[in-house]
Structures are given as C-alpha cells and as structure tokens.
Protein backbone atom coordinates (compact mmCIF):
# COMPACT_ATOMS: atom_id res chain seq x y z
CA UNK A 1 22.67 -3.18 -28.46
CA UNK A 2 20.44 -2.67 -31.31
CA UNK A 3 18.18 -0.09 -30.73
CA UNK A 4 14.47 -0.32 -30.50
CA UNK A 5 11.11 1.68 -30.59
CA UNK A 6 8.45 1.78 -28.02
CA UNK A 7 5.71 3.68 -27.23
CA UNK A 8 4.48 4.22 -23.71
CA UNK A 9 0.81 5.65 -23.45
CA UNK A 10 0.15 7.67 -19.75
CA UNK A 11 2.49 10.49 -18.46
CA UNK A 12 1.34 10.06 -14.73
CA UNK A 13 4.22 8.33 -12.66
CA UNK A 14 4.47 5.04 -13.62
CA UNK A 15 5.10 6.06 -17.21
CA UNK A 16 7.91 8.72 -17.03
CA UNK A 17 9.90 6.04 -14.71
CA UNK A 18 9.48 3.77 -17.26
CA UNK A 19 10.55 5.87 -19.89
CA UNK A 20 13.82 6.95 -17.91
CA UNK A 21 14.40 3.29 -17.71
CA UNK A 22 14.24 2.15 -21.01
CA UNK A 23 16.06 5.31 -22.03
CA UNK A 24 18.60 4.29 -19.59
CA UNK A 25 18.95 0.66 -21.32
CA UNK A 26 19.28 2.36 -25.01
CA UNK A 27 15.72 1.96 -25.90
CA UNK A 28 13.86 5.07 -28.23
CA UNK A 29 10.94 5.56 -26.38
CA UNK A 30 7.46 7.92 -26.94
CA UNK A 31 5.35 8.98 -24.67
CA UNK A 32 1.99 10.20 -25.60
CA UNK A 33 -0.65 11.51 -23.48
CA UNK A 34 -4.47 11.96 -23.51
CA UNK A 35 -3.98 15.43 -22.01
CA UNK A 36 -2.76 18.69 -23.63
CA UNK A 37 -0.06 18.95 -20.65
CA UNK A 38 1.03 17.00 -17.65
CA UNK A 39 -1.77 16.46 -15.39
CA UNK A 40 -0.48 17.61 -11.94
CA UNK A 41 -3.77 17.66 -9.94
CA UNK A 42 -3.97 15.25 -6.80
CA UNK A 43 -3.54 14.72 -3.46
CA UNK A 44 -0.40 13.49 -0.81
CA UNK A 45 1.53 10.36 -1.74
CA UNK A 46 4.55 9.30 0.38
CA UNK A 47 7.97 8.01 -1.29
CA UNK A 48 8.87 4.61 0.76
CA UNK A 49 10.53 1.56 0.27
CA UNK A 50 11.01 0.43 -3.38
CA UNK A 51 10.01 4.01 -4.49
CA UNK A 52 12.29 5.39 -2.60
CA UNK A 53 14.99 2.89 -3.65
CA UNK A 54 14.21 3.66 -7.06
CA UNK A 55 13.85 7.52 -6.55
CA UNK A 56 16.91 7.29 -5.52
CA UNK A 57 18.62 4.85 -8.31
CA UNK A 58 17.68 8.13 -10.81
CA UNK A 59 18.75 10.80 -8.53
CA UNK A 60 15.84 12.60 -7.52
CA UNK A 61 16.56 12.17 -3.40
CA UNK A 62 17.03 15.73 -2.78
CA UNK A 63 14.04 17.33 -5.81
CA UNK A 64 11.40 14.91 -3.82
CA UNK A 65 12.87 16.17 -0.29
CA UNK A 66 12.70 19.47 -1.30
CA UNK A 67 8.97 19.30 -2.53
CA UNK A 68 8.05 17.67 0.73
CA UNK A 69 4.36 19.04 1.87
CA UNK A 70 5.68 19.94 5.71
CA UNK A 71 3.04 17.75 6.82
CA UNK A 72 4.01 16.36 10.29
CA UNK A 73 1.37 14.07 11.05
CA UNK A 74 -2.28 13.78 11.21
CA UNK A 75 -4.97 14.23 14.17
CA UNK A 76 -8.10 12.09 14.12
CA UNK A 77 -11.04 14.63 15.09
CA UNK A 78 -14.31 14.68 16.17
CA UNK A 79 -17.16 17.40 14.60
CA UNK A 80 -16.24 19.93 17.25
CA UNK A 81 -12.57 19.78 15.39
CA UNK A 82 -11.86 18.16 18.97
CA UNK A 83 -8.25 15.98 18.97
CA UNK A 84 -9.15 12.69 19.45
CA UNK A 85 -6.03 11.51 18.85
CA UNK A 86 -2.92 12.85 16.74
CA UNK A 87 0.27 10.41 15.27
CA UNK A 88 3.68 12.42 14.63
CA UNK A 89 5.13 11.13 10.86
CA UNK A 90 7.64 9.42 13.67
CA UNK A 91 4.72 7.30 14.92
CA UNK A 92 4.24 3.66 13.23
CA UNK A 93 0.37 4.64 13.20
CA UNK A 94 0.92 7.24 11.47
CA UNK A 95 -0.54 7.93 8.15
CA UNK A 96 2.22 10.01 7.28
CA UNK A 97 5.08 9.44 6.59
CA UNK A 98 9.15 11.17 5.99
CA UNK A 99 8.80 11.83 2.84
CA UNK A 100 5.56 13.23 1.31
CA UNK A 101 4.96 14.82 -1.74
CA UNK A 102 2.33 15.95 -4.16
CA UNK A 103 1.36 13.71 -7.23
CA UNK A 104 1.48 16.73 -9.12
CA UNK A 105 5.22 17.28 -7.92
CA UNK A 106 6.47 13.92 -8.03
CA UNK A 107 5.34 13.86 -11.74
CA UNK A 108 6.70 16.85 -12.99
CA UNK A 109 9.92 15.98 -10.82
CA UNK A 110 9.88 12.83 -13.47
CA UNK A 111 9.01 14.87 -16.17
CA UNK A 112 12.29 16.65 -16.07
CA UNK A 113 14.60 14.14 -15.53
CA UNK A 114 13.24 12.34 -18.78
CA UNK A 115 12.07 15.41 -20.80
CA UNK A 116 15.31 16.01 -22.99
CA UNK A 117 15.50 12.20 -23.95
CA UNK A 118 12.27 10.98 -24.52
CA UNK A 119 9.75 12.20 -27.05
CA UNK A 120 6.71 13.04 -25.52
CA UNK A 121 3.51 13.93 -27.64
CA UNK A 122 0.60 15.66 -25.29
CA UNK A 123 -3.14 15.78 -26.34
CA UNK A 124 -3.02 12.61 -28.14
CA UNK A 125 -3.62 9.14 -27.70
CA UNK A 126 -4.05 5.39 -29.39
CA UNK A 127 -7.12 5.21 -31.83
CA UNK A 128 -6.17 1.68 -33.61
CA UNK A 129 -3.06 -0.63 -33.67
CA UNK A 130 -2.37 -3.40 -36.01
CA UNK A 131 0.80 -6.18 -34.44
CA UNK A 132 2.19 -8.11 -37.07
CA UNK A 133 5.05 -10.57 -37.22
CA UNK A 134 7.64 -7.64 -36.91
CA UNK A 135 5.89 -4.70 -35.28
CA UNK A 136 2.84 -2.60 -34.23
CA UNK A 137 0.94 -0.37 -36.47
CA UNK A 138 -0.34 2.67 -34.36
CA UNK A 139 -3.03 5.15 -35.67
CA UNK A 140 -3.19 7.66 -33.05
CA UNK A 141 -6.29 10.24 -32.41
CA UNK A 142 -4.34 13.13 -34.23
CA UNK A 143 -4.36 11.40 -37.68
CA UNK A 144 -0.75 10.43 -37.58
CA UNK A 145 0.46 6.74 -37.58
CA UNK A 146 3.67 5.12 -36.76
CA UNK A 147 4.98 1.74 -36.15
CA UNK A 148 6.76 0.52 -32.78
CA UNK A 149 8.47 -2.35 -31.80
CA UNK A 150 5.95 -2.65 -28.10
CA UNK A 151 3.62 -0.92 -26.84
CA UNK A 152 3.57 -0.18 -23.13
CA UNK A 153 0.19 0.82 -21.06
CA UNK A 154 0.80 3.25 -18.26
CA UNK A 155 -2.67 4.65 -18.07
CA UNK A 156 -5.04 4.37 -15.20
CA UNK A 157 -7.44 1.69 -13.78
CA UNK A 158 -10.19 3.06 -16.93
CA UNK A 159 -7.59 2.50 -19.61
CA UNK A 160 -8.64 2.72 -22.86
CA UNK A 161 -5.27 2.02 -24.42
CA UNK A 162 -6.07 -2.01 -22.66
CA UNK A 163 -9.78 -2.01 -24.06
CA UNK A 164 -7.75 -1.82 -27.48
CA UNK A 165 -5.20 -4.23 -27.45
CA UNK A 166 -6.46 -6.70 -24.94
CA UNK A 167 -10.03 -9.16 -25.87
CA UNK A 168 -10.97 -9.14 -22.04
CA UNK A 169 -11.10 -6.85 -19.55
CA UNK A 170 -9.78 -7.50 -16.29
CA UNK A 171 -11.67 -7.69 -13.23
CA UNK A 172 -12.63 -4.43 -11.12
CA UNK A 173 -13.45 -5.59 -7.30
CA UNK A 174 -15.58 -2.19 -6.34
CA UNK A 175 -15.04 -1.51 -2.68
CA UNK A 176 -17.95 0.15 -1.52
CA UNK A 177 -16.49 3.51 -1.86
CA UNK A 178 -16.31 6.57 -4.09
CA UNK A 179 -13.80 9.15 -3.49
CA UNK A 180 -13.34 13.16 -4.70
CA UNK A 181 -10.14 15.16 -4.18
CA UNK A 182 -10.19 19.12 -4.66
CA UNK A 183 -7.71 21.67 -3.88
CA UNK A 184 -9.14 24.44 -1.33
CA UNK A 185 -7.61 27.57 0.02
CA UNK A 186 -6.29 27.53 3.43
CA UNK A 187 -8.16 28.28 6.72
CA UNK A 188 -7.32 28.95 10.03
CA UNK A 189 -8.53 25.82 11.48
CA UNK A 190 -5.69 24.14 8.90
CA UNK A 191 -1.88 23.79 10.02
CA UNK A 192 0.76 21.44 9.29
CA UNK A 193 -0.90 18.29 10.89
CA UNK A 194 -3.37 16.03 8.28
CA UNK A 195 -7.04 15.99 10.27
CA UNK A 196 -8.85 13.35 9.70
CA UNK A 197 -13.15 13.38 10.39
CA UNK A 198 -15.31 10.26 10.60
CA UNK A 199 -18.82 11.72 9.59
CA UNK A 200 -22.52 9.28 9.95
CA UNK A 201 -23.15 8.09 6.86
CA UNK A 202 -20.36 6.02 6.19
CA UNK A 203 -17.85 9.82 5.06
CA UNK A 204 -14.93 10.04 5.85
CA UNK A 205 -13.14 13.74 5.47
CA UNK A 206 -9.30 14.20 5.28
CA UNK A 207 -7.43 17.73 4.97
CA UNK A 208 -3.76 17.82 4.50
CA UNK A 209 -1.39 20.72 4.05
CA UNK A 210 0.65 21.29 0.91
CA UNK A 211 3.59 23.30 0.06
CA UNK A 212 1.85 25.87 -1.95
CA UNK A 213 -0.28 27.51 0.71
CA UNK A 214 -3.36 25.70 -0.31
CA UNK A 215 -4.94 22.65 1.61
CA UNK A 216 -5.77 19.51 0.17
CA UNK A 217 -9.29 18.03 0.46
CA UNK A 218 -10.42 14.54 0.16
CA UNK A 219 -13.77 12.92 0.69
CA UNK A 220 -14.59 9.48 0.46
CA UNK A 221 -18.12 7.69 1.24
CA UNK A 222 -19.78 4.24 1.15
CA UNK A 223 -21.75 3.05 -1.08
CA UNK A 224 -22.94 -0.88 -1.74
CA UNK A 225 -23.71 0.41 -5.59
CA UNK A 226 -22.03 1.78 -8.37
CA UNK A 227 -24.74 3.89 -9.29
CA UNK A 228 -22.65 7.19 -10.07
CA UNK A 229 -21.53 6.51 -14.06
CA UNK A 230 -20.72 9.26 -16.51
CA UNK A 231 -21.45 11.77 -14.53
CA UNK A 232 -20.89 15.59 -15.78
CA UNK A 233 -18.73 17.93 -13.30
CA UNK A 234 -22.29 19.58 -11.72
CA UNK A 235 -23.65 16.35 -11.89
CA UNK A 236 -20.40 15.25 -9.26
CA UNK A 237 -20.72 18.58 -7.09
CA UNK A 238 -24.05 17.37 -6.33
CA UNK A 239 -23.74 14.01 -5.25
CA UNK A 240 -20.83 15.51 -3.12
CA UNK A 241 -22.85 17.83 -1.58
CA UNK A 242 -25.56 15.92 -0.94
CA UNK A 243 -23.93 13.35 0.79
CA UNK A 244 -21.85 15.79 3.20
CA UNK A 245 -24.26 18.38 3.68
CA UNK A 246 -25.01 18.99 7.21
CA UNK A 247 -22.92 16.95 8.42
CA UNK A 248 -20.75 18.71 10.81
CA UNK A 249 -17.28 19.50 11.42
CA UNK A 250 -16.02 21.62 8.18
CA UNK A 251 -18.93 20.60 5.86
CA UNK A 252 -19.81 23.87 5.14
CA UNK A 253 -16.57 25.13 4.45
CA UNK A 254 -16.31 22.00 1.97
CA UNK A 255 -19.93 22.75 0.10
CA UNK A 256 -18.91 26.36 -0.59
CA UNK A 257 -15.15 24.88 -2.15
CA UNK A 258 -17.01 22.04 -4.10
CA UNK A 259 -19.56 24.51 -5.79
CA UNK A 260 -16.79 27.09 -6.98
CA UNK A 261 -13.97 24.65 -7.89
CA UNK A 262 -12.45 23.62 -11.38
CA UNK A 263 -10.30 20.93 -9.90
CA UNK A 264 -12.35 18.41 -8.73
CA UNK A 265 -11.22 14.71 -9.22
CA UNK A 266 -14.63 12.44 -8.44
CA UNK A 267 -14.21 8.09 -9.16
CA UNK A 268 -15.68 5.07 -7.49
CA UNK A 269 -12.71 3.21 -5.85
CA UNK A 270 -11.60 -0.18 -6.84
CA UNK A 271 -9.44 -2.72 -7.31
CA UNK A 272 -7.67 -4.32 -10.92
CA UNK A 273 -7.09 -7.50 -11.27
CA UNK A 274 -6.05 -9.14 -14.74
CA UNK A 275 -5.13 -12.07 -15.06
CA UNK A 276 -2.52 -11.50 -17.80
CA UNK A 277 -0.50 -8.53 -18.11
CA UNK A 278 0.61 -9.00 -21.63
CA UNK A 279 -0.91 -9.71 -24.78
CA UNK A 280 1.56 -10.49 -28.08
CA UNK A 281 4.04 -6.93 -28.25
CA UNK A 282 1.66 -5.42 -25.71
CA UNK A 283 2.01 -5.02 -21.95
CA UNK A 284 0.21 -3.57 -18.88
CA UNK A 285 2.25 -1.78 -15.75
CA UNK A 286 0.53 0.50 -13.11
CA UNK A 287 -3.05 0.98 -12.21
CA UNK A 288 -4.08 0.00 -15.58
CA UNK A 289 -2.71 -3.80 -14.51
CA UNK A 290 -2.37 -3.90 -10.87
CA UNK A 291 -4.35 -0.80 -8.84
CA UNK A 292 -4.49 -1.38 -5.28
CA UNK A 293 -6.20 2.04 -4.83
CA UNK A 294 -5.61 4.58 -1.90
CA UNK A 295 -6.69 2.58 0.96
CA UNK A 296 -3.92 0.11 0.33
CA UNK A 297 -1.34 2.76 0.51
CA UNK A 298 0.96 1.29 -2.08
CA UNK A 299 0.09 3.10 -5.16
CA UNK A 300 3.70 4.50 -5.59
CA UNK A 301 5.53 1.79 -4.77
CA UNK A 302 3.60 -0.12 -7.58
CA UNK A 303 3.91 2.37 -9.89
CA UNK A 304 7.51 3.06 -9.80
CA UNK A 305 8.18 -0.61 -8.96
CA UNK A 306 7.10 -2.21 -11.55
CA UNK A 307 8.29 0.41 -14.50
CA UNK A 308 11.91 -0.42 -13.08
CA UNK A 309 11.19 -4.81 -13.61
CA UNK A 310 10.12 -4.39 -16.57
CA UNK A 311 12.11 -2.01 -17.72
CA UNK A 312 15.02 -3.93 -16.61
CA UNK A 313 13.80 -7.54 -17.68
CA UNK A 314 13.37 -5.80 -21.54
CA UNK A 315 16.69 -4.90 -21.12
CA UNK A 316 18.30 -8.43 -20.52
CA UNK A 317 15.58 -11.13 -21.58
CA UNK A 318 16.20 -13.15 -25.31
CA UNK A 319 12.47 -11.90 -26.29
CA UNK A 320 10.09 -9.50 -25.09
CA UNK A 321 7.79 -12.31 -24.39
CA UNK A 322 10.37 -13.90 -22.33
CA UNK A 323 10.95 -10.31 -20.73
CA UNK A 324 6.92 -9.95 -19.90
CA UNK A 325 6.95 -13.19 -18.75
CA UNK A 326 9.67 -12.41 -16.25
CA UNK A 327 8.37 -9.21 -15.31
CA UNK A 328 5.09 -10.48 -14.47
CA UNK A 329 6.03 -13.56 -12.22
CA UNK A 330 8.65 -10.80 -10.50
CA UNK A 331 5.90 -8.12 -9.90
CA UNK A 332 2.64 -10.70 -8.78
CA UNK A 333 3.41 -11.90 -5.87
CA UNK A 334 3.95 -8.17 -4.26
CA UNK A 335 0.68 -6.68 -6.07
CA UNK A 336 -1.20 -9.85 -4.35
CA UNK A 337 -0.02 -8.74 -1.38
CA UNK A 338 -0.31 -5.11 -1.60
CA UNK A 339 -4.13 -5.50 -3.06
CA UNK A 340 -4.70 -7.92 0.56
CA UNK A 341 -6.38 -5.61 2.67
CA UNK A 342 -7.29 -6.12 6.67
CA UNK A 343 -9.97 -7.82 7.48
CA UNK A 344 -13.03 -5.39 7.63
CA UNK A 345 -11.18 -2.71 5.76
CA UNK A 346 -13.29 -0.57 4.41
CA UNK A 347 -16.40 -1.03 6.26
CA UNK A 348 -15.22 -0.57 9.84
CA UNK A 349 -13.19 2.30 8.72
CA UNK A 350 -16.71 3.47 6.84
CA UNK A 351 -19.52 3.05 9.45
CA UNK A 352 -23.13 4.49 8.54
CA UNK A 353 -24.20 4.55 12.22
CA UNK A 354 -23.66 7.63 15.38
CA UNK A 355 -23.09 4.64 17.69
CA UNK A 356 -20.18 3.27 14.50
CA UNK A 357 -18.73 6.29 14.53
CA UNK A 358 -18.72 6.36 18.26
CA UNK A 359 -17.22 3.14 19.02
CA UNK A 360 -14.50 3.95 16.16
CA UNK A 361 -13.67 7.22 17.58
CA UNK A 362 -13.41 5.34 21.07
CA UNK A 363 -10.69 3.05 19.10
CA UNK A 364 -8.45 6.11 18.07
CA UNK A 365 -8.66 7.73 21.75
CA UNK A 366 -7.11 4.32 22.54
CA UNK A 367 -4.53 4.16 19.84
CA UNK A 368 -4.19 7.92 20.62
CA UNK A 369 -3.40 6.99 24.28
CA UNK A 370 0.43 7.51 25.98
CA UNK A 371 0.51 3.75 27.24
CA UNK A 372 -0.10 2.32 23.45
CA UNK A 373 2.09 5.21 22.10
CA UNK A 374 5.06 4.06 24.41
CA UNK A 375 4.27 0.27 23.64
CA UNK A 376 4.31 0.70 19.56
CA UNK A 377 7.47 2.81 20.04
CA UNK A 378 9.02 -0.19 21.13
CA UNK A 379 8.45 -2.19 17.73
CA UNK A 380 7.89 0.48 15.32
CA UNK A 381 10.34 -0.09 12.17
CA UNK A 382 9.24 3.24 10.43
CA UNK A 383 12.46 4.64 10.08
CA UNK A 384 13.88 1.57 8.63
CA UNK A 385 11.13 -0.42 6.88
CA UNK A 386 12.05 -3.91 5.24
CA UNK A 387 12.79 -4.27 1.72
CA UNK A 388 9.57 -5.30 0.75
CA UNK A 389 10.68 -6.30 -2.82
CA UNK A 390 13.38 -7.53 -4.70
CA UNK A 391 15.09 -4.80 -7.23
CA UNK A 392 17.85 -6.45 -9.13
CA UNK A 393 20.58 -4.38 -10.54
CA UNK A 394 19.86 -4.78 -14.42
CA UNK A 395 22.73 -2.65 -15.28
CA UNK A 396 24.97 -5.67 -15.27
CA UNK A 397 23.28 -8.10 -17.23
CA UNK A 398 21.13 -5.75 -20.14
CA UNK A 399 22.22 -5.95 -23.85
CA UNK A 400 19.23 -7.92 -25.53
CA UNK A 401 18.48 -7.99 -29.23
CA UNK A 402 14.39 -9.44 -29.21
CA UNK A 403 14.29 -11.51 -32.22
C-alpha cells in the first residue's frame, strides 16, 4: 500500500488510538499537541464495551487492569456523611464499574504503545491550512509548515483546529450545568468507595479514590445561563466557592483544596452536535464531533470507538471521502444514542430545593434497599454487557490507494 501522511491534532485518548490505528494500516502519522507534554489531569473513566474491545485489540488488557483506581463502588450520602445508600462495582446501579482508570493513565498507557511509531510534536498546534487538489498546506503556531495528505481533529468540544477548517460551527446543546474537577489529598473520611453528596442549590459533590494516594474531587452545579466565559483561574475558584460555601457535608474541606490548588479543570457542560463530520481532506472524531459529556457516561467508548472506524474505513475505502462517508454513517447512529439522555436528566438529578433534595435522597434509600437490590440482581447484565456497536475486523479487507 502506498504510504500516506496525516496529521492528527489532540493527544488526549481519542487521538493516540487513532494514531496506533493508522500506524497499524501503514499510514505516517503526526501528532501535534497544544500542550508542552501530555495532559494527564482528570478524573475516573471506566473501560467497557467497545473500549474495552478495542483496549484489548492493541494489547493494553493487563496496563489498564493494573492502573485500576481500587474503587469498589460508590455510597450516596447525606451532609452528616450518613450512607444513604451504597452500590458494589457488582451492582447494575452502580456507577462504577470493573475496570476504572484515570484519564491521565489511560492516556499515557496510549502514549506508549504509539510513542516509538508516531511522530508526536508537543507545544504546538494548527495556525492556517491551505487543501488543494493534492494535499493540505499546514502552517503550524511554531513557524514551521508542512503538507499532509488529511488532517484529522481529535481535540475537545472547544476545538480550534474545527473553527479552522470547517465554515460552521456545530451546535452546543448547554445542559444547565458547569462542572470543576481538582485533585485533593486524602482524608480520613475517604476510602475505597466513590461518595456521592446532593447539596441545595442544584450541587452535586462526588469524591473518588485513585491509585496514587490522592482523592479525586468533582463538583458540578446548575445553572439555566452560560454566564461563566473566559474566566481566569481566581476568577473559577471563586465562582466555586461561592456556590458551595456553606453548604454542608465536606464543603469546607473542598474551599480550603480549591483556594490552594494548581490543577483545577472548570467548563460549562454540553453537548456537540455537527451535522457533518468532514469537510474536503478534513475530518472530526471525539468530543470535537460527537461529545456526549460525563453525564452520558460514554465518553470512552466514543472516543476510542470511533478512532478504530475511521481508522479502519481509511484503511479499505477507494477515497478518503468515500472512507469519511463510511465512517460517519457507521459511528451516528451510536453517538445519537449515546447523546439520548433520560427523561429529566439533569434536572431531577440537580434539584435547587431542601424538599428536592429530600425526595431524591428518599429515591436512593429505595434503590439502596435489600428487596430492590435482590430484584435488579436478577436482571443485571453488568458482567456481560451487549455489544453495543459493531467493530469490523479491518485487518482483512485494508490496502487502499486514495486517488
């Protein structure tokens, strides 16, 4: 197969899977990235269904099992730090789940594999491109310029690799919610189980453990606005702490960690939804064309997901047209349906009120209960979840020239 050039912009997930799959096909692929090193800041994700399938297509089953958090479940809690209700990773409820891992982990896990065959360029990024007939000009931030056969956006959902190449932007569906994740050091009150804190006000508080020693912190709040834009690092720690000051459980303990932290992640939470994912030698994958965002759960199987289609529909379409084309009526159907949240999700999940927070704390004593414990026992499928999506095995049919 002749080979040929692309550039991937975004070293988070979705881009070194996609470079170890085009790799994999015979492809000469670049990464760059904004940052001056591998961003490995973040919270829990779990590895499940395709991501798993895929994890383990490349070999990483036992690096991701052996950076598992130790998390074994999660406890719903009440500002006393009272059990309302606690879900074993076993548990179909559960928020948890087998295999859990650190974004931070799971990314430099990817970095490795991919390291010694792809050329990645940190503390850089797209400035300009130029497609013509046969290629794509890049101009890059550092001064230096290169051409590429495609270009491939791995960013996240503010891309500003997309803003370049595409005329419109997609649309963002803001869902009431911001969200902040910080890493904090551990406290007594912590252990191996995830604690979850419904606050008035519409905040919600969730501490998990990590494998490090440290405990992971995430707050997320309701708002019917975006009203927090461009906002400096103090200017974040104080809409943080002005929304959960005073407001019981481990608030305190969370002011004093927001005011002395570096590594403080702050964003309002929504939804992407473009209605192309391709645009001439350019094409979307990730958050940048599809994020879900936390609440739907999915973010890794997305990610990983769809850098394998398209990786593997480059490697046996006629064109790369043909290929995007392919990839994008593959991967649509399951973003659609990842992006479909329950009804009322976030709001009841979110509510502003003492008596909401009541009546949903009154829902998870239920849930919590031995009788509905026994009774989702029955059906739960945890442990062997359906194939959600389709992953052909490209290996047998790649070889593509793209005239």
């Amino acid at each position: 197969m002749k080979i040929k050039k692309v550039l991937i912009t975004g070293a988070s997930i979705t881009g070194p899977t996609l470079a170890y799959w085009l790799h994999h096909y015979g492809f000469a692929v670049t990464v760059v990235e904004r940052a001056s090193k591998l961003r490995l800041g973040g919270q829990n994700i779990d590895v499940k269904g395709p991501a798993w399938a895929i994890a383990q297509k490349m070999g990483l089953e036992e690096n991701i099992r052996a950076a598992n958090t130790t998390e074994i479940g999660i406890r719903f809690v009440n500002g006393r730090n009272q059990t309302l209700a606690e879900f074993p990773k076993e548990n179909a409820l559960s928020m948890t789940q087998e295999l859990e891992i650190l974004r931070g982990d799971l990314v430099q896990i990817l970095y490795e594999r991919t390291k010694n065959n792809v050329c990645y360029r940190f503390g850089d990024s797209v400035s300009n491109l130029m497609e013509s007939e046969n290629h794509l000009a890049v101009n890059f931030a550092s001064g230096h310029s290169e051409d590429f056969d495609l270009l491939i956006v791995a960013e996240g959902i503010g891309s500003h690799t997309r803003q370049l190449a595409f005329s419109h932007p997609p649309n963002f569906k803001f869902l009431n919610l911001y969200t902040a994740y910080l890493t904090i050091s551990k406290a007594a009150t912590d252990s191996r189980w995830a604690r979850w804190y419904n606050a008035p006000g519409g905040v919600v508080f969730i501490l998990r453990p990590d494998n490090y020693g440290e405990t992971r912190a995430s707050i997320t709040f309701f708002s019917r606005d975006e009203q927090y834009r461009d906002l400096t690092l103090a200017e974040q720690k104080k809409v943080l702490i002005d929304r959960i000051k005073g407001t019981d459980w481990e608030s305190e303990r969370l002011v004093k960690e927001i005011e002395r932290t570096t590594d403080l992640y702050f964003d309002k939470v929504s939804q992407v939804k473009a209605s192309r994912w391709s645009t001439g030698r350019v094409a979307l994958v990730g958050d940048a064309a599809y994020c879900a965002t936390p609440i739907a759960g999915k973010g890794t199987d997305l990610a990983m997901a769809g850098a394998y289609i398209l990786a593997g529909e480059l490697s046996r379409g006629n064109t790369y047209a043909e290929a995007f084309q392919a990839y994008e009526q593959r991967m649509r159907p399951y973003v659609e349906k990842c992006q479909k949240l329950p009804p009322g999700v976030p709001s009841l999940v979110y509510p502003t009120s003492r008596l909401g927070v009541g009546l949903l704390n009154s829902v998870y004593r239920l849930l919590g209960s031995g009788p509905v414990q026994w009774t989702t026992g029955l059906f739960s499928q945890k442990k062997n979840p359906e194939m959600e999506l389709e992953l052909p095995d490209y290996n047998q049919s790649s070889g593509s020239e793209y005239l």
